[in-house]
N, C-alpha and C. Protein backbone atom coordinates (compact mmCIF):
# COMPACT_ATOMS: atom_id res chain seq x y z
N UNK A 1 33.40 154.02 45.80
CA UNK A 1 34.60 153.24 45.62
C UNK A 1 35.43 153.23 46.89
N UNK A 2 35.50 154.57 47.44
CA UNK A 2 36.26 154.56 48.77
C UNK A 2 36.01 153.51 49.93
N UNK A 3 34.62 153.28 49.71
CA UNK A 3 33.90 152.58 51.25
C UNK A 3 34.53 150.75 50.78
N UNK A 4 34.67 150.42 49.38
CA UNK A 4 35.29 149.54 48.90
C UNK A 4 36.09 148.87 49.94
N UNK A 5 37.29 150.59 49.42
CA UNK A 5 38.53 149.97 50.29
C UNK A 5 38.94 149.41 51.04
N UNK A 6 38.39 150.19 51.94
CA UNK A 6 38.52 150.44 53.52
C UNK A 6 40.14 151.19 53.39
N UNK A 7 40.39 151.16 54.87
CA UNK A 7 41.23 152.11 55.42
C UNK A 7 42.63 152.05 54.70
N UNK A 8 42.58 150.69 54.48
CA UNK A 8 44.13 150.13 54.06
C UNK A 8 44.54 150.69 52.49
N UNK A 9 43.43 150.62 51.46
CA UNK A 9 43.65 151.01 50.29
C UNK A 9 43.40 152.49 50.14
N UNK A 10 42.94 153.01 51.36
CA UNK A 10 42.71 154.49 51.26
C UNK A 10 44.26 154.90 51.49
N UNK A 11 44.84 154.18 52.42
CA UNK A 11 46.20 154.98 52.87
C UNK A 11 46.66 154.36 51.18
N UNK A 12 46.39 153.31 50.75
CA UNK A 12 47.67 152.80 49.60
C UNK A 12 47.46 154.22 48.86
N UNK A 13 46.13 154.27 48.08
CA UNK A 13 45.86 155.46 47.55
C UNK A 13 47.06 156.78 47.71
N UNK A 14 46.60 157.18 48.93
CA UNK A 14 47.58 158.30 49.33
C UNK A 14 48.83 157.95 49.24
N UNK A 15 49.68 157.00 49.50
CA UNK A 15 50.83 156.70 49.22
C UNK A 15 50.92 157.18 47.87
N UNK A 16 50.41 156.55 46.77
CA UNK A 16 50.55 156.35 44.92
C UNK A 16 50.51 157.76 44.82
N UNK A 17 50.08 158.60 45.47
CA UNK A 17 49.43 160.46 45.04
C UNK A 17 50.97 160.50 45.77
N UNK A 18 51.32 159.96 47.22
CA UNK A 18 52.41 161.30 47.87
C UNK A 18 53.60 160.35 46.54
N UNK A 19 53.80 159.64 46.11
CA UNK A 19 55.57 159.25 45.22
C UNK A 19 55.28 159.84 43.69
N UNK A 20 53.91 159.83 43.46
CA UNK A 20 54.04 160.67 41.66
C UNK A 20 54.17 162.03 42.55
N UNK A 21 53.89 163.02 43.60
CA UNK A 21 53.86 164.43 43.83
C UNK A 21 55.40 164.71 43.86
N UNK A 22 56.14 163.35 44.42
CA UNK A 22 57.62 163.40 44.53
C UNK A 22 58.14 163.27 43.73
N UNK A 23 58.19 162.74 42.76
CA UNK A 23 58.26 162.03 41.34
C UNK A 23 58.39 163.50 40.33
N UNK A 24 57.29 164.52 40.43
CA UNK A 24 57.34 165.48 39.42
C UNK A 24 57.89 166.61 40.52
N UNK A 25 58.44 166.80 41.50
CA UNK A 25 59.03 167.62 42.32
C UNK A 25 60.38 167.43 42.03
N UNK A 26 60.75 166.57 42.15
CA UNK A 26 62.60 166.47 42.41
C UNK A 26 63.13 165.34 42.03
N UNK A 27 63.45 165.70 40.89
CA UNK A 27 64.25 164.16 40.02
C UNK A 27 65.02 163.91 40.96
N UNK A 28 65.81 164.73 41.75
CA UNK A 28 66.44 163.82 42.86
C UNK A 28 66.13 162.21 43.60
N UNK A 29 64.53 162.22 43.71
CA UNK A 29 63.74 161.57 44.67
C UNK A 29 63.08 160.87 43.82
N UNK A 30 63.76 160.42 42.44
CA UNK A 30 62.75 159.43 41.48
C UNK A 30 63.10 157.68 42.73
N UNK A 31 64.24 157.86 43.03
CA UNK A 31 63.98 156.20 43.23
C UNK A 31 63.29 156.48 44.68
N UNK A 32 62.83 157.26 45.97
CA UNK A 32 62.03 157.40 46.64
C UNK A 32 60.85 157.49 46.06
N UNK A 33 60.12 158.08 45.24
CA UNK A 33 58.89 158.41 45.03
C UNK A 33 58.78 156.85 44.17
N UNK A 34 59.19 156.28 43.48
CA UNK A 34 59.19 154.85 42.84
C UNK A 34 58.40 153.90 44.02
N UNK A 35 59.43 153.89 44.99
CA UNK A 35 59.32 153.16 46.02
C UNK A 35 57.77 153.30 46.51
N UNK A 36 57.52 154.57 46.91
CA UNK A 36 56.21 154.87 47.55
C UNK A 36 55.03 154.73 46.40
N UNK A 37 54.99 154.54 45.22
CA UNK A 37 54.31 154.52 43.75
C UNK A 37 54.03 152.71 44.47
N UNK A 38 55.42 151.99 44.46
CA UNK A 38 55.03 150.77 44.38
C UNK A 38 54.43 150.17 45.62
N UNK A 39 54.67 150.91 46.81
CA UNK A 39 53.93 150.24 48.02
C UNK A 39 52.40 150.74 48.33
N UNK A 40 52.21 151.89 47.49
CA UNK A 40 51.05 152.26 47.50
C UNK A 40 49.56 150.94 46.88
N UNK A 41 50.77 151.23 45.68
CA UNK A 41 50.07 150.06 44.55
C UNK A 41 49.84 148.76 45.15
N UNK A 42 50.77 148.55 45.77
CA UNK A 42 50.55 146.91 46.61
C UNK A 42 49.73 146.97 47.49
N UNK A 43 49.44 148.03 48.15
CA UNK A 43 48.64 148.67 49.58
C UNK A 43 47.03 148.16 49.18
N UNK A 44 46.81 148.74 47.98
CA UNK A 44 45.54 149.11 47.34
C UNK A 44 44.65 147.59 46.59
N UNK A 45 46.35 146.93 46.36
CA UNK A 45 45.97 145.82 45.23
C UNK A 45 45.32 144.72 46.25
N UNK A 46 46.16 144.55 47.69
CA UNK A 46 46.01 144.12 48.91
C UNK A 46 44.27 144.24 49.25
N UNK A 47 43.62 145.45 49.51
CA UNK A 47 42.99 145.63 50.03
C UNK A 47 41.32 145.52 49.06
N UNK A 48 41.72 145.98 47.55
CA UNK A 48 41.19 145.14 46.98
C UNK A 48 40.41 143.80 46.54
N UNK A 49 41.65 143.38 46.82
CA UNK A 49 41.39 141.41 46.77
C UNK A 49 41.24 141.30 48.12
N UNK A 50 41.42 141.67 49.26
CA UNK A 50 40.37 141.13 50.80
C UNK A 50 39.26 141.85 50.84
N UNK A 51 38.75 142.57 49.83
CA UNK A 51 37.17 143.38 50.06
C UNK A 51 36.98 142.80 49.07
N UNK A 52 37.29 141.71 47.79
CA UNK A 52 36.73 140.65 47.27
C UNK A 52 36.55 139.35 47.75
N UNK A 53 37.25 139.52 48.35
CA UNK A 53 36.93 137.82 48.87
C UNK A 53 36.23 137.77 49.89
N UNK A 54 35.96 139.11 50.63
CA UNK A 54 34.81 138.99 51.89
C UNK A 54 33.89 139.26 51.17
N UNK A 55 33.39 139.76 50.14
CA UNK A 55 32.12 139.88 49.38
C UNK A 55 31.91 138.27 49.19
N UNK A 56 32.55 137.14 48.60
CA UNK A 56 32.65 136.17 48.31
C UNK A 56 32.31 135.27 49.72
N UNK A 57 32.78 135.66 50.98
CA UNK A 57 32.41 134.65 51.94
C UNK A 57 33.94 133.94 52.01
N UNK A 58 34.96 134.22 51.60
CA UNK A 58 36.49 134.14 51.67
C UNK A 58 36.97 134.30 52.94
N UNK A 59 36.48 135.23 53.38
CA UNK A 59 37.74 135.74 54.63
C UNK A 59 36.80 136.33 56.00
């Protein structure tokens, strides 16, 4: 699944892991760790759909 990615959804990945680690650390840092939850997610969703569409002959 990793080789999927590539680099870009590997970092999104790690993003989504570092804002839930922040997330159950310090209610302080719910709307930081939110933030990093959602750019992770976009990171991943991103990299996703351009390692589909080059399978496809897209990009």
């Amino acid at each position: 699944m990793l080789d999927k990615l590539g680099p870009l959804g590997i970092a999104g990945l790690a993003i989504v892991l570092v804002g839930i680690v922040l997330i159950a650390i310090e209610s302080l840092l719910v709307a930081g760790g939110m933030a990093l939850v959602l750019l992770g997610l976009a990171l991943t969703v991103k990299a996703l759909v351009s390692g589909m569409l080059g399978a496809f002959g897209m990009m």
